[in-house]
PDB file of N, CA and C in Angstrom:
ATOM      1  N   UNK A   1    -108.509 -79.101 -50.101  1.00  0.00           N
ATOM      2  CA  UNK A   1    -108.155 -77.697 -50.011  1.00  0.00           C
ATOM      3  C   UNK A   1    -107.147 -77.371 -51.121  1.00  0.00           C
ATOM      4  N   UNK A   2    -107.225 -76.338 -51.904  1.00  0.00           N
ATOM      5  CA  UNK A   2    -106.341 -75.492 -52.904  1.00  0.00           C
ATOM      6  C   UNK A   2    -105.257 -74.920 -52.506  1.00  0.00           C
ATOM      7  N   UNK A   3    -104.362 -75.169 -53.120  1.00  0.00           N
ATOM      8  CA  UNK A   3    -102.678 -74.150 -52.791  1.00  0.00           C
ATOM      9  C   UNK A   3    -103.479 -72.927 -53.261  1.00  0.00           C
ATOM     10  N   UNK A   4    -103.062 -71.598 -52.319  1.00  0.00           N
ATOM     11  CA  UNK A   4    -103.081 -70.320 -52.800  1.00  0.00           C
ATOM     12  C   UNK A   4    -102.109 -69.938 -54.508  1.00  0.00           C
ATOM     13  N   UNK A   5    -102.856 -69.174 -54.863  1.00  0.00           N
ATOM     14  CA  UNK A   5    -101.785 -69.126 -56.271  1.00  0.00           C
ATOM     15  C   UNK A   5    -100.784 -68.100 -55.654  1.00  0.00           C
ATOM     16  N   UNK A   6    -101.101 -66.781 -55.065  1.00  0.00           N
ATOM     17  CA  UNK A   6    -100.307 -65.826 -54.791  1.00  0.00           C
ATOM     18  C   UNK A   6     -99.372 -66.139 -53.236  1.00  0.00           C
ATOM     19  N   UNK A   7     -98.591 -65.766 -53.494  1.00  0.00           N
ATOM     20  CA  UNK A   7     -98.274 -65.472 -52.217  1.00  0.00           C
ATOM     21  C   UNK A   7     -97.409 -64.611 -51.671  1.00  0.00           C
ATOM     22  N   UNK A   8     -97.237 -64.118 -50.413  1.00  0.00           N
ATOM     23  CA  UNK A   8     -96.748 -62.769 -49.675  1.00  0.00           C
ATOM     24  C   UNK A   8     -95.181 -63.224 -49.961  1.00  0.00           C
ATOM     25  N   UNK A   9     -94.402 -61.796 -49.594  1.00  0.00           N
ATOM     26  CA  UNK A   9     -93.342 -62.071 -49.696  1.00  0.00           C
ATOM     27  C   UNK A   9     -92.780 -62.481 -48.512  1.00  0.00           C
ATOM     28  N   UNK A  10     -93.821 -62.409 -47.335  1.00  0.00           N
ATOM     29  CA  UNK A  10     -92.865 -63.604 -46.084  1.00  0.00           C
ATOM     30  C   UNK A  10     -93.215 -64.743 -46.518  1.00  0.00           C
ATOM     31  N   UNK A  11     -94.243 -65.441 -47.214  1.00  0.00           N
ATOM     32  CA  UNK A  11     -94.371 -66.922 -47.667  1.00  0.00           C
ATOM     33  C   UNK A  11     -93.095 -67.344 -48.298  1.00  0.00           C
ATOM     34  N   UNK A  12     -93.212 -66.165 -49.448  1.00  0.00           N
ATOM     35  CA  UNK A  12     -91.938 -66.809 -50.316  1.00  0.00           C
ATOM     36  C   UNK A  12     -90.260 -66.746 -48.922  1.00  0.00           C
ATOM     37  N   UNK A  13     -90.333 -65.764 -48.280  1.00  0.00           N
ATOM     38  CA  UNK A  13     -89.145 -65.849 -47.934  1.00  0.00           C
ATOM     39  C   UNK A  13     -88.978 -67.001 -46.696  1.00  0.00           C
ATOM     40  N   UNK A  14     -89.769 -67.114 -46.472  1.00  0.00           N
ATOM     41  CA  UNK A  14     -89.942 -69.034 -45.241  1.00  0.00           C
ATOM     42  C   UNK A  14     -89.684 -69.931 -46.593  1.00  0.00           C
ATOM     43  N   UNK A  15     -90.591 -69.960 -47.850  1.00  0.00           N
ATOM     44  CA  UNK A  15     -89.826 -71.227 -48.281  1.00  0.00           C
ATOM     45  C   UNK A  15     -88.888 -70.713 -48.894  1.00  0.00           C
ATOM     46  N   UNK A  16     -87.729 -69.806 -48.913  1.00  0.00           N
ATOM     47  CA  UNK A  16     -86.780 -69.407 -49.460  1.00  0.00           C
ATOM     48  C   UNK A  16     -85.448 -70.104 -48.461  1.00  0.00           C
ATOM     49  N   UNK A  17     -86.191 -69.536 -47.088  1.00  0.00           N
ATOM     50  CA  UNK A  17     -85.473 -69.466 -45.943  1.00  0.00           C
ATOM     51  C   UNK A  17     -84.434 -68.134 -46.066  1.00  0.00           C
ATOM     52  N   UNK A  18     -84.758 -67.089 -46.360  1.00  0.00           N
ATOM     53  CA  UNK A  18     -84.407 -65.874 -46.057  1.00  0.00           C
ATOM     54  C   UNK A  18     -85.139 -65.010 -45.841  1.00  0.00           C
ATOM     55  N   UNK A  19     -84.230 -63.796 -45.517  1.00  0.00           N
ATOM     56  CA  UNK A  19     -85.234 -62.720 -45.289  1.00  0.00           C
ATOM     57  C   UNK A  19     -86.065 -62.097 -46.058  1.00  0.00           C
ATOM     58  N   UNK A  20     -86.934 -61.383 -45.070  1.00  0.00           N
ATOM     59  CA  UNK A  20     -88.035 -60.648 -46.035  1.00  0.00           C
ATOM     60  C   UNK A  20     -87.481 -59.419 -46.992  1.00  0.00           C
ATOM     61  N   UNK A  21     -86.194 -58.576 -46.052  1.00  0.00           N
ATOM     62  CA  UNK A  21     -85.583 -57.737 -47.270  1.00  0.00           C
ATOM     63  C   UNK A  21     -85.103 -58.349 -48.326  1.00  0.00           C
ATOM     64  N   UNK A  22     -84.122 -59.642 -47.930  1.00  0.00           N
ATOM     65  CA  UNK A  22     -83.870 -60.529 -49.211  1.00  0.00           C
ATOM     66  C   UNK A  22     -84.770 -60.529 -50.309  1.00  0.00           C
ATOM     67  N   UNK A  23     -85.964 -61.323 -49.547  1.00  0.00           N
ATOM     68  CA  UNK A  23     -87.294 -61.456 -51.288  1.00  0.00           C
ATOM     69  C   UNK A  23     -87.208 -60.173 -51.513  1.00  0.00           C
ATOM     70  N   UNK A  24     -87.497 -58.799 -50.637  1.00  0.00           N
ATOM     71  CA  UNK A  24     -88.210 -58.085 -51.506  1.00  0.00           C
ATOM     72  C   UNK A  24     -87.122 -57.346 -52.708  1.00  0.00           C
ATOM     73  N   UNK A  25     -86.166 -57.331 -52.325  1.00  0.00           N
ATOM     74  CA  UNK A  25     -84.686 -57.392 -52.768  1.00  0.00           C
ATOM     75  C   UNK A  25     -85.161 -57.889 -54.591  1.00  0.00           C
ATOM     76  N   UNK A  26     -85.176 -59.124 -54.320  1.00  0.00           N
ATOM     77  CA  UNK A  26     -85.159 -60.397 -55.291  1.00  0.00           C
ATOM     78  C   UNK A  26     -86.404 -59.945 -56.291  1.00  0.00           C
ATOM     79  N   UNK A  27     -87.324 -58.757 -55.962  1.00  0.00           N
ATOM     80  CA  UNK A  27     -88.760 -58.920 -56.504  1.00  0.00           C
ATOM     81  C   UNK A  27     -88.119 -57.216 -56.951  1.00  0.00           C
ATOM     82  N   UNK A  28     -87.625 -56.300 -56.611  1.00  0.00           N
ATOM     83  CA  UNK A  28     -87.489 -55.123 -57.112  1.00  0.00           C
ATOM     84  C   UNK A  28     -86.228 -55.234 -58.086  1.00  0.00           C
ATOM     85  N   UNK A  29     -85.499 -56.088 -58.179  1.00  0.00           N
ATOM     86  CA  UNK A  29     -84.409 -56.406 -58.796  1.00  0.00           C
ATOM     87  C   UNK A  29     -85.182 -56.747 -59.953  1.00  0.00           C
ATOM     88  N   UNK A  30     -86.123 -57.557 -59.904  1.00  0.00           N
ATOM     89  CA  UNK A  30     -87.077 -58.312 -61.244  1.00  0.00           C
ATOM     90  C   UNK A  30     -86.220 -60.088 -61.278  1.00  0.00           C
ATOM     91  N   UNK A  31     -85.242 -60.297 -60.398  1.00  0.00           N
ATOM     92  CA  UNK A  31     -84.963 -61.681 -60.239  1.00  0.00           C
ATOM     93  C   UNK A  31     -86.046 -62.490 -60.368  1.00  0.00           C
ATOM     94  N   UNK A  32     -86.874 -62.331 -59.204  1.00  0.00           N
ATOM     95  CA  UNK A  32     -87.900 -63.079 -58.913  1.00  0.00           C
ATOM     96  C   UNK A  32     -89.329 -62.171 -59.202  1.00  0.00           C
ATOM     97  N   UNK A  33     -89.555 -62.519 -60.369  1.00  0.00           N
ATOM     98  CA  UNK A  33     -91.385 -61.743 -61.145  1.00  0.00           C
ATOM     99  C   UNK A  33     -92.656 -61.697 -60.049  1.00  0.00           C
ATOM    100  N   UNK A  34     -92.450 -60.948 -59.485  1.00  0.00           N
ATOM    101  CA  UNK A  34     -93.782 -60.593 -58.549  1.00  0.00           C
ATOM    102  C   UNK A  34     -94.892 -59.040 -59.496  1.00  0.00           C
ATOM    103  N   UNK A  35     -96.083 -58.764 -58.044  1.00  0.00           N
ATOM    104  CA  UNK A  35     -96.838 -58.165 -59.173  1.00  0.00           C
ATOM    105  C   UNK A  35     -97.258 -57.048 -57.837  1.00  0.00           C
ATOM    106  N   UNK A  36     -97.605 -56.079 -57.761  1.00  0.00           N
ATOM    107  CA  UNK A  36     -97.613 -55.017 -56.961  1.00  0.00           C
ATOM    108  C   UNK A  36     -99.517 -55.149 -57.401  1.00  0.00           C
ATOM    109  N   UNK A  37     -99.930 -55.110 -55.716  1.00  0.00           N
ATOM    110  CA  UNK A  37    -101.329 -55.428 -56.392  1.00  0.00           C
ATOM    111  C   UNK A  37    -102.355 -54.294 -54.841  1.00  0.00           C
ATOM    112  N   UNK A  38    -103.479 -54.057 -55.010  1.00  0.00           N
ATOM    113  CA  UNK A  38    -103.942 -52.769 -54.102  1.00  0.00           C
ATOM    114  C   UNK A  38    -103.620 -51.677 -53.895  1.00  0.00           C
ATOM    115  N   UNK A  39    -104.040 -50.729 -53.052  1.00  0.00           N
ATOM    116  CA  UNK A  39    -104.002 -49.191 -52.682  1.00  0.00           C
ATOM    117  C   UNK A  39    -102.450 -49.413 -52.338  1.00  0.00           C
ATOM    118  N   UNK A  40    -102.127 -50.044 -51.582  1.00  0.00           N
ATOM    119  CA  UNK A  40    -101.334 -49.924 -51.056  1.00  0.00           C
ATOM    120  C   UNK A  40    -100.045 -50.436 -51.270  1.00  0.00           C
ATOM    121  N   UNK A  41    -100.248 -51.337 -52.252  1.00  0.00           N
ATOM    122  CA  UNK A  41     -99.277 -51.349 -53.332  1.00  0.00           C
ATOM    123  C   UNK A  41     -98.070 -52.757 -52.674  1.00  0.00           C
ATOM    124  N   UNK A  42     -99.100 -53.721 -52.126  1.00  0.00           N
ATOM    125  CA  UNK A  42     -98.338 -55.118 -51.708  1.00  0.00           C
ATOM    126  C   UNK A  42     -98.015 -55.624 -52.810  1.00  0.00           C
ATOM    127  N   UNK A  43     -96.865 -56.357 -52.446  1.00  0.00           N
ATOM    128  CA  UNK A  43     -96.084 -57.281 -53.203  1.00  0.00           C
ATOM    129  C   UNK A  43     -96.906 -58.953 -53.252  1.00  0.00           C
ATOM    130  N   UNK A  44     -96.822 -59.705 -54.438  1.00  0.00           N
ATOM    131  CA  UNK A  44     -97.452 -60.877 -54.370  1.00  0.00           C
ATOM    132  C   UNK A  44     -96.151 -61.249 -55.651  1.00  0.00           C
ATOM    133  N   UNK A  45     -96.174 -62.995 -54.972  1.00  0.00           N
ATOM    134  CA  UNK A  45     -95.386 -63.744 -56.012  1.00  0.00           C
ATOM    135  C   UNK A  45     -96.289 -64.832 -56.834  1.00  0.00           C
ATOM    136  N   UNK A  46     -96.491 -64.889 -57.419  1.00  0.00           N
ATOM    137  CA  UNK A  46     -97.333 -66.136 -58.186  1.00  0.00           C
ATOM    138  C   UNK A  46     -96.187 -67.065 -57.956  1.00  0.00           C
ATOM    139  N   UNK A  47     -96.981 -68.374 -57.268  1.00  0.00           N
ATOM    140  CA  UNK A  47     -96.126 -69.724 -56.891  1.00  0.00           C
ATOM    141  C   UNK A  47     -95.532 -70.138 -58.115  1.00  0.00           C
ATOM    142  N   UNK A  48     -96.008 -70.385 -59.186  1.00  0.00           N
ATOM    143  CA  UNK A  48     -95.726 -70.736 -60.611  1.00  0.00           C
ATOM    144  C   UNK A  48     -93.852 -69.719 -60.917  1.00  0.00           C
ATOM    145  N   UNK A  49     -94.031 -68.511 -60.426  1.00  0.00           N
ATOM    146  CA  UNK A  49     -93.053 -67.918 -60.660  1.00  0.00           C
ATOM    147  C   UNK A  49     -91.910 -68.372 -59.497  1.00  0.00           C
ATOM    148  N   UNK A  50     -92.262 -68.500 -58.135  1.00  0.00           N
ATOM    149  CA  UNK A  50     -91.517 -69.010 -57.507  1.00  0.00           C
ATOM    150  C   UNK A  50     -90.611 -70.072 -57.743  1.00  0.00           C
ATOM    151  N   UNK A  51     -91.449 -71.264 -58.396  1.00  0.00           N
ATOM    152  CA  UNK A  51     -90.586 -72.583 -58.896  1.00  0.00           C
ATOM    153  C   UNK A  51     -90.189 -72.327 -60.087  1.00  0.00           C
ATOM    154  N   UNK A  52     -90.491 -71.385 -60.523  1.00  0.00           N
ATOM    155  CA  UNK A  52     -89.848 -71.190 -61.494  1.00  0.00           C
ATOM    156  C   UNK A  52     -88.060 -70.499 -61.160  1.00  0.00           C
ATOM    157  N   UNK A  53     -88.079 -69.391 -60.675  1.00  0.00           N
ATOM    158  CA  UNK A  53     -86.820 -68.849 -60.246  1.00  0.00           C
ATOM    159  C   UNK A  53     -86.259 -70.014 -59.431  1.00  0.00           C
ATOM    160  N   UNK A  54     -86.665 -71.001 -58.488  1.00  0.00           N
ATOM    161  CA  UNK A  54     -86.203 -72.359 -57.971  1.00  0.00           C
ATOM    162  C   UNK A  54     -85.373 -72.830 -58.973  1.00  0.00           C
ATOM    163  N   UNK A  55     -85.920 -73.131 -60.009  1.00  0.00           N
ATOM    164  CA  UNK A  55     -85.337 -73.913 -61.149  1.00  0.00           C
ATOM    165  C   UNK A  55     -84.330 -72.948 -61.769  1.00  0.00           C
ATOM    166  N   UNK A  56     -84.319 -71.770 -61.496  1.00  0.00           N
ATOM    167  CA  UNK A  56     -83.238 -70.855 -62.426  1.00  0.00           C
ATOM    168  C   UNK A  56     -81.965 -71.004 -61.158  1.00  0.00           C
ATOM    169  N   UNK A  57     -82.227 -71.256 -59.965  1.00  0.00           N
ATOM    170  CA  UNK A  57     -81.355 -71.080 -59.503  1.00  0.00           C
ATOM    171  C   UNK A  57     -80.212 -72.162 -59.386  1.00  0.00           C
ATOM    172  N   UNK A  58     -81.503 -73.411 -59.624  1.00  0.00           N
ATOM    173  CA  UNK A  58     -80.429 -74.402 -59.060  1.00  0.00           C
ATOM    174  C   UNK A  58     -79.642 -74.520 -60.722  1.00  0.00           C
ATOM    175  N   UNK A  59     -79.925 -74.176 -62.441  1.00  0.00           N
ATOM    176  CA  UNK A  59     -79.696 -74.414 -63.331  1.00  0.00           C
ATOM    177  C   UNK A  59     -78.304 -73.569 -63.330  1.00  0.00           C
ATOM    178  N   UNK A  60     -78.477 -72.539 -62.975  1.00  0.00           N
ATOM    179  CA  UNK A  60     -77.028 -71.600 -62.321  1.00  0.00           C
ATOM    180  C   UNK A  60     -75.900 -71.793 -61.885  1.00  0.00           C
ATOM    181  N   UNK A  61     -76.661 -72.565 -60.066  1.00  0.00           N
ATOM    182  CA  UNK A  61     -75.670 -73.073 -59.672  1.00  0.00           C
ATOM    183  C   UNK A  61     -74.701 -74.107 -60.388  1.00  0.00           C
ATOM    184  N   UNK A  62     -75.756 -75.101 -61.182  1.00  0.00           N
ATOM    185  CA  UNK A  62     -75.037 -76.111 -61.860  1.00  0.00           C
ATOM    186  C   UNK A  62     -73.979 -75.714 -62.801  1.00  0.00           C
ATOM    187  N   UNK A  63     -74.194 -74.377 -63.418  1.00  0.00           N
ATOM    188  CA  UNK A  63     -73.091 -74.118 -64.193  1.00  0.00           C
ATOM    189  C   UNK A  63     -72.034 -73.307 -63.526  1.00  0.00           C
ATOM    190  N   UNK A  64     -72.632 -72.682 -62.376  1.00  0.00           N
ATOM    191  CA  UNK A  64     -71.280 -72.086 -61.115  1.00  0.00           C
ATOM    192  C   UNK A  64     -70.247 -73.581 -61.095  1.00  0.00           C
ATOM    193  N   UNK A  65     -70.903 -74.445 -60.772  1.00  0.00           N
ATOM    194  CA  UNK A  65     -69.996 -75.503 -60.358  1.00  0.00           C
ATOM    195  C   UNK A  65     -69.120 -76.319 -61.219  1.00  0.00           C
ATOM    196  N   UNK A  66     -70.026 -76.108 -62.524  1.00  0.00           N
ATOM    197  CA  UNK A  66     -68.924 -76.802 -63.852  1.00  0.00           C
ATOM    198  C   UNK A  66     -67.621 -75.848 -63.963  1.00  0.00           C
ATOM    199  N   UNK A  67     -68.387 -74.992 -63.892  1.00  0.00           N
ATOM    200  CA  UNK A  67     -66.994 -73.524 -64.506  1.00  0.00           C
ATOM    201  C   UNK A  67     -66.093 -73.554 -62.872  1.00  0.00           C
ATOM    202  N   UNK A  68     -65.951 -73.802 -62.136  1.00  0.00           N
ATOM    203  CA  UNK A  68     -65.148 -73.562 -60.879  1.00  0.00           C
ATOM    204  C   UNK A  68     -65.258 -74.806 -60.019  1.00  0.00           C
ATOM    205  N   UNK A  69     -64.676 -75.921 -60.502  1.00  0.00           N
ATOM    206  CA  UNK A  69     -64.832 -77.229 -59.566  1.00  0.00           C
ATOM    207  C   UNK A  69     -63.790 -77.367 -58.463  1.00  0.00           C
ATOM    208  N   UNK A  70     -63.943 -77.820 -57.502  1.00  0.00           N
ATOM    209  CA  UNK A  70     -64.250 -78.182 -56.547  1.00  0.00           C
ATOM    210  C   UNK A  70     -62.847 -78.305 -56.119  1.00  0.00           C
ATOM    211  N   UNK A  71     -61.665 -77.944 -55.777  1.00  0.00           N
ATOM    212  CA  UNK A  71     -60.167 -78.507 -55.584  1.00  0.00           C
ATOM    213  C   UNK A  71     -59.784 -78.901 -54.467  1.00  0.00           C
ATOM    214  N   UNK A  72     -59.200 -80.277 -54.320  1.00  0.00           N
ATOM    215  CA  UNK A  72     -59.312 -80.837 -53.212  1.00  0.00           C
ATOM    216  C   UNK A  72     -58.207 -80.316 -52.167  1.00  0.00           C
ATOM    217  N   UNK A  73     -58.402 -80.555 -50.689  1.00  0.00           N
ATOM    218  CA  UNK A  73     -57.461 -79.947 -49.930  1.00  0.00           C
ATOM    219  C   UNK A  73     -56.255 -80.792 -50.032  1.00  0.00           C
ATOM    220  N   UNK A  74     -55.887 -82.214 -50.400  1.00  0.00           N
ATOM    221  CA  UNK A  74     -54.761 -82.804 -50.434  1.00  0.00           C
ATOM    222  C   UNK A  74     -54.138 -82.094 -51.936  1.00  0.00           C
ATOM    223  N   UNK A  75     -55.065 -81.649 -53.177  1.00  0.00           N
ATOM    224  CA  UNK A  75     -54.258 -80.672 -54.288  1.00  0.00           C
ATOM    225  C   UNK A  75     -53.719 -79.527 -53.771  1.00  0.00           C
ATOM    226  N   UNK A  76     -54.440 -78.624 -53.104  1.00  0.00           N
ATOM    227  CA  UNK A  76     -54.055 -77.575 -52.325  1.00  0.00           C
ATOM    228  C   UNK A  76     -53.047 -77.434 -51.370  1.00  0.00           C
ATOM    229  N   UNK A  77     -52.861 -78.346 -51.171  1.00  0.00           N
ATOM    230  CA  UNK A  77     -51.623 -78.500 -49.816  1.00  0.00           C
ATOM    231  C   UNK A  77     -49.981 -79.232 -50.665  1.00  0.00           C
ATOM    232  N   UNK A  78     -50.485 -79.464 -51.505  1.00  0.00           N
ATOM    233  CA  UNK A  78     -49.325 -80.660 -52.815  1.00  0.00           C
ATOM    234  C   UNK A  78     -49.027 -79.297 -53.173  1.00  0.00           C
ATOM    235  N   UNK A  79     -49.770 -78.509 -53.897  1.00  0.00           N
ATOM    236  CA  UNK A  79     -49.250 -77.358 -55.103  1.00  0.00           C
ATOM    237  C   UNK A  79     -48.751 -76.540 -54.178  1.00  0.00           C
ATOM    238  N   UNK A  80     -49.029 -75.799 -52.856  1.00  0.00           N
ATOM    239  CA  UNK A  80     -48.984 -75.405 -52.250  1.00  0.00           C
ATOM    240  C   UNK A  80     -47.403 -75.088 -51.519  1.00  0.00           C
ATOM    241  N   UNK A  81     -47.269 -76.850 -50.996  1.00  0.00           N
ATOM    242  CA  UNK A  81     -46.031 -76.969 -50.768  1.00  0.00           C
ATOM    243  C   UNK A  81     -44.962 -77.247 -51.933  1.00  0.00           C
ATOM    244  N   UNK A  82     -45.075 -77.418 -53.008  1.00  0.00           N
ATOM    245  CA  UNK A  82     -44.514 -77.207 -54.449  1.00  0.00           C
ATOM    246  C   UNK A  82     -43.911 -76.009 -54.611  1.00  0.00           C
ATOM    247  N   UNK A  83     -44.813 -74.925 -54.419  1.00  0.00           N
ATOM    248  CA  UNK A  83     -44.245 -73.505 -54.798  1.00  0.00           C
ATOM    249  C   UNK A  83     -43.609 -72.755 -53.418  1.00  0.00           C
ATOM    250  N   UNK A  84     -43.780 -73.590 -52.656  1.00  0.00           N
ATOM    251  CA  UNK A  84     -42.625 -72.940 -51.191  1.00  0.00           C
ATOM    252  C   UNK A  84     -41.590 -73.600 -51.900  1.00  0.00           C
ATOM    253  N   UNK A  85     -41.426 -75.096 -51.886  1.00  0.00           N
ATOM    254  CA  UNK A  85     -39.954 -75.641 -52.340  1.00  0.00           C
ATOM    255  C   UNK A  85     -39.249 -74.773 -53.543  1.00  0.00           C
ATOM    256  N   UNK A  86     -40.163 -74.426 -54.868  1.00  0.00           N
ATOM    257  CA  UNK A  86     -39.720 -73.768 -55.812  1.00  0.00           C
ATOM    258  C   UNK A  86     -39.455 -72.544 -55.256  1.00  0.00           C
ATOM    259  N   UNK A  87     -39.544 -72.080 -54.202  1.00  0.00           N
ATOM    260  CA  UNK A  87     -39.200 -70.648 -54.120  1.00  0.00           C
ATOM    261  C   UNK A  87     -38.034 -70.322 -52.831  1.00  0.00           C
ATOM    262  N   UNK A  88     -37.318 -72.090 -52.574  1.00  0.00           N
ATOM    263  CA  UNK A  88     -37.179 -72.112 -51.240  1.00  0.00           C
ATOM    264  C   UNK A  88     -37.648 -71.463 -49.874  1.00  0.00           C
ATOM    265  N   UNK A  89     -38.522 -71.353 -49.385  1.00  0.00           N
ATOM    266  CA  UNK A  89     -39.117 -71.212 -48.554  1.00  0.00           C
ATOM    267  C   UNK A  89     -39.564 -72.226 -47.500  1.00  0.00           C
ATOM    268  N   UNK A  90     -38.983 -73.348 -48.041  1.00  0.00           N
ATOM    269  CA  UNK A  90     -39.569 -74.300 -46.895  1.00  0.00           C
ATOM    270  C   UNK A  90     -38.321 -74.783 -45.917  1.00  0.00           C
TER     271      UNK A  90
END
């Protein structure tokens, strides 16, 4: 059996795991390249485009996380109590 090429925007939003306003959100924004197809003017995602925005997202995140790493709660609680002492407050 063949993977469908198209698919609905509740497909995409089960393997998204969000909502359906979410995708359709994501598809009128032009985030995610879908194609308006019949009378009636349904939404379809080509799977190809799906893994594709997959891959934009996680390439993103990766640079969310370089640019803003990660600070640990024992730094947070050190600097923390640093600038009470500097300000006497403690």
């Amino acid at each position: 059996m063949t993977e469908t090429r198209f698919l609905t925007l509740a497909d995409v939003a089960e393997v998204l795991n969000i909502s359906g306003s979410q995708t359709y959100a994501l598809v009128r924004s032009g985030e995610l390249r879908g194609i308006k197809i019949g009378g009636r003017g349904q939404w379809r995602v080509e799977r190809e485009q799906l893994e594709s925005f997959i891959h934009r997202m996680y390439d993103e995140t990766s640079s969310f996380v370089a640019a803003h790493p990660l600070i640990d709660d024992d730094s947070v609680t050190r600097t923390t109590n640093e600038t009470r002492s500097i300000a006497g407050l403690r």
